[in-house]
PDB file of N, CA and C in Angstrom:
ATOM      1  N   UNK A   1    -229.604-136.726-138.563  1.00  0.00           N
ATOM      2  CA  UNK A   1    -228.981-137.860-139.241  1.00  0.00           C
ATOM      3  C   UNK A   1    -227.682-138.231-138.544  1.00  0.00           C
ATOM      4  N   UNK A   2    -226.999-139.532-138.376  1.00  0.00           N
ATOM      5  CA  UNK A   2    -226.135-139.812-138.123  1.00  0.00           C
ATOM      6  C   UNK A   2    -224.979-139.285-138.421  1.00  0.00           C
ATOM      7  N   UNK A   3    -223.527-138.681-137.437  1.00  0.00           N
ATOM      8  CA  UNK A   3    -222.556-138.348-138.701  1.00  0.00           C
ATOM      9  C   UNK A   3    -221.918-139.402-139.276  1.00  0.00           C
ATOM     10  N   UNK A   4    -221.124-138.478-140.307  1.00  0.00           N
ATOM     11  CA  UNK A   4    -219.647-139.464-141.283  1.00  0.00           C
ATOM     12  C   UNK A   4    -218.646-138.681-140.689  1.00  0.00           C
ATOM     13  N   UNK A   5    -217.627-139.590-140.415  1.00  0.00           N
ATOM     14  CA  UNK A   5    -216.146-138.478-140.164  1.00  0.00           C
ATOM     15  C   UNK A   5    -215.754-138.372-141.376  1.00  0.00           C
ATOM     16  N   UNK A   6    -215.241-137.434-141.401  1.00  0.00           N
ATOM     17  CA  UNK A   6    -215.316-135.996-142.520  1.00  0.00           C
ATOM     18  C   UNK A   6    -215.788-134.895-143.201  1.00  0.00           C
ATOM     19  N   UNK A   7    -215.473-134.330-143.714  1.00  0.00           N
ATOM     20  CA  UNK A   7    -216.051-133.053-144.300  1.00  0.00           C
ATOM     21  C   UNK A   7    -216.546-133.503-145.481  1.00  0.00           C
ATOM     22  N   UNK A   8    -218.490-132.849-144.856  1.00  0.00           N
ATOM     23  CA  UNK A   8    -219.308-133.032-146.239  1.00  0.00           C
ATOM     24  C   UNK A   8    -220.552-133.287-145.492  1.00  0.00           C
ATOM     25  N   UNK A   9    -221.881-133.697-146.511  1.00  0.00           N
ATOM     26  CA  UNK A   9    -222.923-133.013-145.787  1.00  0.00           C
ATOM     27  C   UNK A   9    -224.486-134.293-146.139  1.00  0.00           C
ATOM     28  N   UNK A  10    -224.978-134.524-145.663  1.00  0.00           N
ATOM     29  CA  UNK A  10    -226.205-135.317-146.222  1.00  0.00           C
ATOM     30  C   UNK A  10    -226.926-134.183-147.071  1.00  0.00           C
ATOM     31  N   UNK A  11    -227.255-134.868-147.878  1.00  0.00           N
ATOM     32  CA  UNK A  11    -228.231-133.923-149.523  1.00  0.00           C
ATOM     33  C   UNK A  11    -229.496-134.596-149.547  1.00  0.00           C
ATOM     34  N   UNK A  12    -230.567-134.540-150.122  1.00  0.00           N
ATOM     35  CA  UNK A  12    -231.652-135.171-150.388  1.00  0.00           C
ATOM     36  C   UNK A  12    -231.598-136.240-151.521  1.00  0.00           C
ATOM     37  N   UNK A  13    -231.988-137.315-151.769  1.00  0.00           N
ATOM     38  CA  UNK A  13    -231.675-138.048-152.664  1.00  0.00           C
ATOM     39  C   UNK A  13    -231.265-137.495-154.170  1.00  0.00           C
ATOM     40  N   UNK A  14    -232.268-136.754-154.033  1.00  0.00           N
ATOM     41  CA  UNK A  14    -233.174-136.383-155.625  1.00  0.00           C
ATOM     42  C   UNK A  14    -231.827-135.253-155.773  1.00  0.00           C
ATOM     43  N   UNK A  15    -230.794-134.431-154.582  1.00  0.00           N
ATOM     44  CA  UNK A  15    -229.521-134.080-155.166  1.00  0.00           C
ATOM     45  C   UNK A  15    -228.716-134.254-155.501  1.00  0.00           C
ATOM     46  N   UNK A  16    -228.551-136.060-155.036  1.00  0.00           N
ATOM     47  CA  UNK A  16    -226.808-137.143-155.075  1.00  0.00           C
ATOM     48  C   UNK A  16    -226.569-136.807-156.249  1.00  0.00           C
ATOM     49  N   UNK A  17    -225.245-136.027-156.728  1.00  0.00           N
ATOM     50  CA  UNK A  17    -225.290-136.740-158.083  1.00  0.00           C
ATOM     51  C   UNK A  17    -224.106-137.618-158.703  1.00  0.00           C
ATOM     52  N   UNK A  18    -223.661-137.979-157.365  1.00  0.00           N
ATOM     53  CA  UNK A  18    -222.694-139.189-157.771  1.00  0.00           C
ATOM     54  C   UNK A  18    -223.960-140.716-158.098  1.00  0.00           C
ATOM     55  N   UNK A  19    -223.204-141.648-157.599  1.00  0.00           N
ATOM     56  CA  UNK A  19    -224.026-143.318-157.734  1.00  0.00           C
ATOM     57  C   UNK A  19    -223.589-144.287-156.281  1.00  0.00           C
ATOM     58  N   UNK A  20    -222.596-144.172-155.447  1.00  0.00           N
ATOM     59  CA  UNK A  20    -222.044-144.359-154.136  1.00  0.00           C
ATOM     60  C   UNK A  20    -222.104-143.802-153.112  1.00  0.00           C
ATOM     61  N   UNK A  21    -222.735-143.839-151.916  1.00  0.00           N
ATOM     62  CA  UNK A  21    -222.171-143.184-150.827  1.00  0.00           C
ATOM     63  C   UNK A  21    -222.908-143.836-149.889  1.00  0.00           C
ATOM     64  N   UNK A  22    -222.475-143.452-148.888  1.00  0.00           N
ATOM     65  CA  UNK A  22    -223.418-143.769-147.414  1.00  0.00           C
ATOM     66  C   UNK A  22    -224.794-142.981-148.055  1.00  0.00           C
ATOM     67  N   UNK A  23    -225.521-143.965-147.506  1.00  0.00           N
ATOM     68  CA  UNK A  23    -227.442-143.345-147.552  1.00  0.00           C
ATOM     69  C   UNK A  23    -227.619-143.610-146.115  1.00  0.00           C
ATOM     70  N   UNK A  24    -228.699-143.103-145.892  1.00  0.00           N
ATOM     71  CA  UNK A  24    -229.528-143.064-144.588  1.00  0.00           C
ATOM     72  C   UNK A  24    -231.416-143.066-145.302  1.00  0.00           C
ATOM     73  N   UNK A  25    -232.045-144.020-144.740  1.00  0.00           N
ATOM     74  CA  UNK A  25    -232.823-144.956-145.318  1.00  0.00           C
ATOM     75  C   UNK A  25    -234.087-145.104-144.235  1.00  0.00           C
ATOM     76  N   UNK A  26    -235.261-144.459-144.292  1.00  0.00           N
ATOM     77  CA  UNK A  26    -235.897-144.918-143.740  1.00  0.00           C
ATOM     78  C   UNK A  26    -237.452-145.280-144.125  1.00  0.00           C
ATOM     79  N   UNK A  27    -237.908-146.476-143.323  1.00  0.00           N
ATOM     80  CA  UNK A  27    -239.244-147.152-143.801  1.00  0.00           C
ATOM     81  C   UNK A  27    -240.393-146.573-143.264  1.00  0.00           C
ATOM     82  N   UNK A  28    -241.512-146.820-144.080  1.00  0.00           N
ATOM     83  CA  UNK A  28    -242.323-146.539-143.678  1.00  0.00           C
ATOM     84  C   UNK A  28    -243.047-147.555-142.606  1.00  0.00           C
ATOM     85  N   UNK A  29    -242.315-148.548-142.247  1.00  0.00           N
ATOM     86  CA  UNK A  29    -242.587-149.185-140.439  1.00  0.00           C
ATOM     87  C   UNK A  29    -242.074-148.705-139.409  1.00  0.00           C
ATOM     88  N   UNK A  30    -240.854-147.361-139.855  1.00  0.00           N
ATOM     89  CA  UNK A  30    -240.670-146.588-138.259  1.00  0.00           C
ATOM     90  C   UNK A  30    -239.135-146.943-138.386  1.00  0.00           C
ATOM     91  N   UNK A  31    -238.642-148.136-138.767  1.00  0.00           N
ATOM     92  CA  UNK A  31    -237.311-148.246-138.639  1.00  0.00           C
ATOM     93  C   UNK A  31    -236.394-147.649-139.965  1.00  0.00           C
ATOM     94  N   UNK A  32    -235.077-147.197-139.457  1.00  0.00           N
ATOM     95  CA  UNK A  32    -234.182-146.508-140.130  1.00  0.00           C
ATOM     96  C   UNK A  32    -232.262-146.662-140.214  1.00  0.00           C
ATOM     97  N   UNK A  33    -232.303-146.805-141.107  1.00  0.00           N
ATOM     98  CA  UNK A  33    -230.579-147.626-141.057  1.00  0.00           C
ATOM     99  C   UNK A  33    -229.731-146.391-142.254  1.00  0.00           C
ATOM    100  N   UNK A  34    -228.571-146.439-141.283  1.00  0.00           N
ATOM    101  CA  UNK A  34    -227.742-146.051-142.104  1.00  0.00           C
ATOM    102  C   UNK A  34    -226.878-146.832-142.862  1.00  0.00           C
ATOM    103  N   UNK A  35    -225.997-146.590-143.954  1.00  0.00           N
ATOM    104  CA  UNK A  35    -225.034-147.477-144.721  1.00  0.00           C
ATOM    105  C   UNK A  35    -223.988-146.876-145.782  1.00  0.00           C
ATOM    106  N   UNK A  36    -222.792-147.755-145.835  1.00  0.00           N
ATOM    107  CA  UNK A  36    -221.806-147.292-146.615  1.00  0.00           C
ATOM    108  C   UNK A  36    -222.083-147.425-147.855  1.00  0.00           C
ATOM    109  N   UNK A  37    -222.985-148.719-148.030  1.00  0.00           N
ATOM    110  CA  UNK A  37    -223.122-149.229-148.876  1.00  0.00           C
ATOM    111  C   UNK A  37    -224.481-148.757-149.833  1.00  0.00           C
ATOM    112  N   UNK A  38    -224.813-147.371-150.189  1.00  0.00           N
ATOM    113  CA  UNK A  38    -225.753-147.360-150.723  1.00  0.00           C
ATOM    114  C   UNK A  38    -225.669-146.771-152.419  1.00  0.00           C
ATOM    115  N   UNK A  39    -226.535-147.128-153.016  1.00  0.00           N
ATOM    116  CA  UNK A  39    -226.479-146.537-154.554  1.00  0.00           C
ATOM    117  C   UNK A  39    -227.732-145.653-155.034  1.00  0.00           C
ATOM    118  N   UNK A  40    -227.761-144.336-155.674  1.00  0.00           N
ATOM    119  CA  UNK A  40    -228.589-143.671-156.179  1.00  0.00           C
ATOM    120  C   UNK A  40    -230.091-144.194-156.205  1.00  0.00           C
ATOM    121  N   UNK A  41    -229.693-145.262-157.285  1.00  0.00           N
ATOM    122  CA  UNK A  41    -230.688-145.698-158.073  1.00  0.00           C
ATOM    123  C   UNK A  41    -230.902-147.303-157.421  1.00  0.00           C
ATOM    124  N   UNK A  42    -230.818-147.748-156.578  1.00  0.00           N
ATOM    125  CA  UNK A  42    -231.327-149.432-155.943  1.00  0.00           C
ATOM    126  C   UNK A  42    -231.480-148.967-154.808  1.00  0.00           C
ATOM    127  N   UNK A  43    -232.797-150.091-154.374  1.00  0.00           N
ATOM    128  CA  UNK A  43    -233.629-150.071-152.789  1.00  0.00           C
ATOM    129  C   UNK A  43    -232.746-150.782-152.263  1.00  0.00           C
ATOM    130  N   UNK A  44    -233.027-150.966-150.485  1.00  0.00           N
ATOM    131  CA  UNK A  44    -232.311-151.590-149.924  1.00  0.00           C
ATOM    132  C   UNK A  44    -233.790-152.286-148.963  1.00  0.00           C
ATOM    133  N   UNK A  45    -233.541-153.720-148.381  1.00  0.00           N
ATOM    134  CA  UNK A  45    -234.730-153.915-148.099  1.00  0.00           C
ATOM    135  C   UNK A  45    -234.837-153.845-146.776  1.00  0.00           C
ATOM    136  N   UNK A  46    -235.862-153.642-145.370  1.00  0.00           N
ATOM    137  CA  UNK A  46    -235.731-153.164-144.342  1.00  0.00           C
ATOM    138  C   UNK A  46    -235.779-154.393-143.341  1.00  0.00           C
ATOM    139  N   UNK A  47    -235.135-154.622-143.164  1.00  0.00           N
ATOM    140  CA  UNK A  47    -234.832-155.590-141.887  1.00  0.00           C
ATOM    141  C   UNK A  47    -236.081-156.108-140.917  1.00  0.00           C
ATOM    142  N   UNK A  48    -236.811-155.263-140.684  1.00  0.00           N
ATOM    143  CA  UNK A  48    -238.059-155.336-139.821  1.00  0.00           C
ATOM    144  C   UNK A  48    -239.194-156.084-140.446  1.00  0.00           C
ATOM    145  N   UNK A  49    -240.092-155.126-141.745  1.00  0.00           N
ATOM    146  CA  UNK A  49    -240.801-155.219-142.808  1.00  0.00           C
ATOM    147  C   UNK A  49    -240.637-155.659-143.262  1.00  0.00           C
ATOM    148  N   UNK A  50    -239.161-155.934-144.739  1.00  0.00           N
ATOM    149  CA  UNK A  50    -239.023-156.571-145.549  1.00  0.00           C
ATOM    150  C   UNK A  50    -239.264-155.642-146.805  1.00  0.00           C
ATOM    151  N   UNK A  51    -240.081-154.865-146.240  1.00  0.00           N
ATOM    152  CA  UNK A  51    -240.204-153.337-147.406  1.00  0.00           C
ATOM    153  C   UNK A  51    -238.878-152.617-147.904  1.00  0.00           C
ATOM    154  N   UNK A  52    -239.130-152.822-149.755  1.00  0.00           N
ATOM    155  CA  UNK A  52    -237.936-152.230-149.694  1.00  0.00           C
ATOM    156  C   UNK A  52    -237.365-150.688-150.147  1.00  0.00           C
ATOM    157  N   UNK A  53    -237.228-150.026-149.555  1.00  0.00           N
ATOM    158  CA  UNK A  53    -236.829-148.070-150.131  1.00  0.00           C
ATOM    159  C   UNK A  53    -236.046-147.762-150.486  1.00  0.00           C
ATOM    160  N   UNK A  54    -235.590-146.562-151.103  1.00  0.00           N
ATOM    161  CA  UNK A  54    -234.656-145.713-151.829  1.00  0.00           C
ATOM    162  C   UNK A  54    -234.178-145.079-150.512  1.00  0.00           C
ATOM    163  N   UNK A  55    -232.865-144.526-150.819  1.00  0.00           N
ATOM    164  CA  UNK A  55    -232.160-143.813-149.530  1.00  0.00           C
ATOM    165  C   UNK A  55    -233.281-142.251-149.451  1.00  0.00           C
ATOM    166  N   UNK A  56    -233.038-141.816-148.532  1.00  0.00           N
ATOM    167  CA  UNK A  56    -234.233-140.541-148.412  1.00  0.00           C
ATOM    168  C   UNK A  56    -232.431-139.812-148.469  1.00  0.00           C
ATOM    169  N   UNK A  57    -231.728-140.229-148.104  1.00  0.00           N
ATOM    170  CA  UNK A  57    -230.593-138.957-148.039  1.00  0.00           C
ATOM    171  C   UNK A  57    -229.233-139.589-148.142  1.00  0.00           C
ATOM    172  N   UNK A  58    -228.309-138.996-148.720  1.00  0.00           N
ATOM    173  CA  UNK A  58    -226.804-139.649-149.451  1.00  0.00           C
ATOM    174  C   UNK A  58    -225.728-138.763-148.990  1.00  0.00           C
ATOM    175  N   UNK A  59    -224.499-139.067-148.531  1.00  0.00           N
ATOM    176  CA  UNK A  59    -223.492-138.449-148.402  1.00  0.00           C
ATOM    177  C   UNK A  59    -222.895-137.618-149.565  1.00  0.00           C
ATOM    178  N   UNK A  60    -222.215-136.785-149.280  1.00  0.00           N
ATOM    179  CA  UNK A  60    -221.971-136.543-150.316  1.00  0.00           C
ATOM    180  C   UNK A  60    -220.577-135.541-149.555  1.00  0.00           C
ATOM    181  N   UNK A  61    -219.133-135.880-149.985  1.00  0.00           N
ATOM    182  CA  UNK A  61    -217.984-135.571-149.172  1.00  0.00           C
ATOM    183  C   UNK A  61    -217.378-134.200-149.786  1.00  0.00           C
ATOM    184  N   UNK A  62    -216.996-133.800-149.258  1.00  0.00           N
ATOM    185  CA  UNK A  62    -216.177-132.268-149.682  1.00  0.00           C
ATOM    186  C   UNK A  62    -214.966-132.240-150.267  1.00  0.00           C
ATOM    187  N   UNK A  63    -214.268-133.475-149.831  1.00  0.00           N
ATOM    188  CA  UNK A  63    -212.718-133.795-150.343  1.00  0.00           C
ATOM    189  C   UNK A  63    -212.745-134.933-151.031  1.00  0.00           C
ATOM    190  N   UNK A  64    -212.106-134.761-152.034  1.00  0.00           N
ATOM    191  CA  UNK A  64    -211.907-136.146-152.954  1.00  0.00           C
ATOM    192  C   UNK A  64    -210.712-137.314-152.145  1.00  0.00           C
ATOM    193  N   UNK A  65    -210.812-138.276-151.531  1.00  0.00           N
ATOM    194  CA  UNK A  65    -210.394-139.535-151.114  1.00  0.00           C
ATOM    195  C   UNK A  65    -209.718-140.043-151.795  1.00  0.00           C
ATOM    196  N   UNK A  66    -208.802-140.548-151.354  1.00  0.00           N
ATOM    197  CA  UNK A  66    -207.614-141.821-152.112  1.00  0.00           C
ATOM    198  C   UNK A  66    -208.819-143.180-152.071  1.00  0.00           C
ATOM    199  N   UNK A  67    -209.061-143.693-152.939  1.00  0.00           N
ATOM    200  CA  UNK A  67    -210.240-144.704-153.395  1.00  0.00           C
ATOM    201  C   UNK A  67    -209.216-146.266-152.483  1.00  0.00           C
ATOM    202  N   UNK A  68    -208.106-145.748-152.352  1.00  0.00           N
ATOM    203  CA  UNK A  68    -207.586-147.029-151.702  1.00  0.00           C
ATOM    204  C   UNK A  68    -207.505-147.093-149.925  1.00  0.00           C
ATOM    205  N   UNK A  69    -207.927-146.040-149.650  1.00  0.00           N
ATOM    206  CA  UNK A  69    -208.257-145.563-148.449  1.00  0.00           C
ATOM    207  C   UNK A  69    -209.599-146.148-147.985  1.00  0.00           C
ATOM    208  N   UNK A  70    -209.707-147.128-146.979  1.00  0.00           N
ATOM    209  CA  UNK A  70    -211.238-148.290-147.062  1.00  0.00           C
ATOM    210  C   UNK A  70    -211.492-148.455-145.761  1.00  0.00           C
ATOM    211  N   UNK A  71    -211.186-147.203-145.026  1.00  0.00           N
ATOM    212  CA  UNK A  71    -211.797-147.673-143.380  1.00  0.00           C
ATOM    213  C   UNK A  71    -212.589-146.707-142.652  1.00  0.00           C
ATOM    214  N   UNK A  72    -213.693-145.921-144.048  1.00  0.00           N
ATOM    215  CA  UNK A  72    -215.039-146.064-143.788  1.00  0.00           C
ATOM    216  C   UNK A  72    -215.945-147.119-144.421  1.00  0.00           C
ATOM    217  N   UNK A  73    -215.359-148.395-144.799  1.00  0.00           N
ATOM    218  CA  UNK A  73    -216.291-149.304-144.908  1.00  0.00           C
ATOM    219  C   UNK A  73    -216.702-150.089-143.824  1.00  0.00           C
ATOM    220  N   UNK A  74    -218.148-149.973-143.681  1.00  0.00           N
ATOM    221  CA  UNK A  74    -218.743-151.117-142.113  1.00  0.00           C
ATOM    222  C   UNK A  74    -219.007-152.599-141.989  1.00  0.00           C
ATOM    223  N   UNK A  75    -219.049-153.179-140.935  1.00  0.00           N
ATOM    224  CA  UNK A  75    -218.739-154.494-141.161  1.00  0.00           C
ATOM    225  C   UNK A  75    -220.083-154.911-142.079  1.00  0.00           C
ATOM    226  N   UNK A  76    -219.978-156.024-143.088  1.00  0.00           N
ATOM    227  CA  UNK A  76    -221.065-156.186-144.328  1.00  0.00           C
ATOM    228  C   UNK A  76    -222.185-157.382-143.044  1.00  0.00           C
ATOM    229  N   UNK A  77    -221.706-157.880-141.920  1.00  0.00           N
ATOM    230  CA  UNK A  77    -222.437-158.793-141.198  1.00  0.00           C
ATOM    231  C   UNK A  77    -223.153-158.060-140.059  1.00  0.00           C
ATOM    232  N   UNK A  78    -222.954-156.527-139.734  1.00  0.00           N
ATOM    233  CA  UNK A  78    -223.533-155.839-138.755  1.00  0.00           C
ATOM    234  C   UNK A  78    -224.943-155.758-139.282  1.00  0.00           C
ATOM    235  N   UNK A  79    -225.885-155.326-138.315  1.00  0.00           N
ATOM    236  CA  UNK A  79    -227.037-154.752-138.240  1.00  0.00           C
ATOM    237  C   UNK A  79    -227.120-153.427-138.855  1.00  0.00           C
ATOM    238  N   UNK A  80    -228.101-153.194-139.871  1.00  0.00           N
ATOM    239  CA  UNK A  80    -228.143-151.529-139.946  1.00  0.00           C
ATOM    240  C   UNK A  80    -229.764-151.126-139.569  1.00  0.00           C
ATOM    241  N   UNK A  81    -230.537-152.002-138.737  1.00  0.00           N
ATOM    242  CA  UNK A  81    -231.615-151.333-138.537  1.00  0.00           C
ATOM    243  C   UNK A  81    -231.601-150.984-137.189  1.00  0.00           C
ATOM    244  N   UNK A  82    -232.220-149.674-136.377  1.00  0.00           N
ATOM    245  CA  UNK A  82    -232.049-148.961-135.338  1.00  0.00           C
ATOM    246  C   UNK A  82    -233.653-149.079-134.915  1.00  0.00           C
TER     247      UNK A  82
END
């Protein structure tokens, strides 16, 4: 999986047990995107296909963050399919 800078670890979905984090997301057409922007419980739809999935895997950080601290957010106009 791609890293995150910082301390902490990708989990399997079905462990997140926050509702926010980077997911890492992949389709069953082969393509796979990571994102800041992902939630527990909503699909994201795949760029290629149009198919849309649940994250297969969620960040999940070791240190609690100043919430005003915002520069692991990615640009919202980039590409996230690889």
């Amino acid at each position: 999986l791609p890293p995150v800078d910082g301390a902490g670890e990708w989990v399997p979905l079905e462990e997140f047990t926050g509702r926010k984090s980077f997911g890492h997301f992949v389709c069953s057409c082969g393509r796979q995107w990571t994102t800041a922007h992902a939630f527990k419980e909503y699909k994201q739809g795949c760029q290629g296909c149009e198919k849309e999935s649940f994250p297969v895997y969620m960040w999940v950080n070791f240190e609690r963050r100043d919430p005003r601290d915002r520069r692991d957010v990615q640009d919202p106009d980039a590409h996230h399919d690889s």
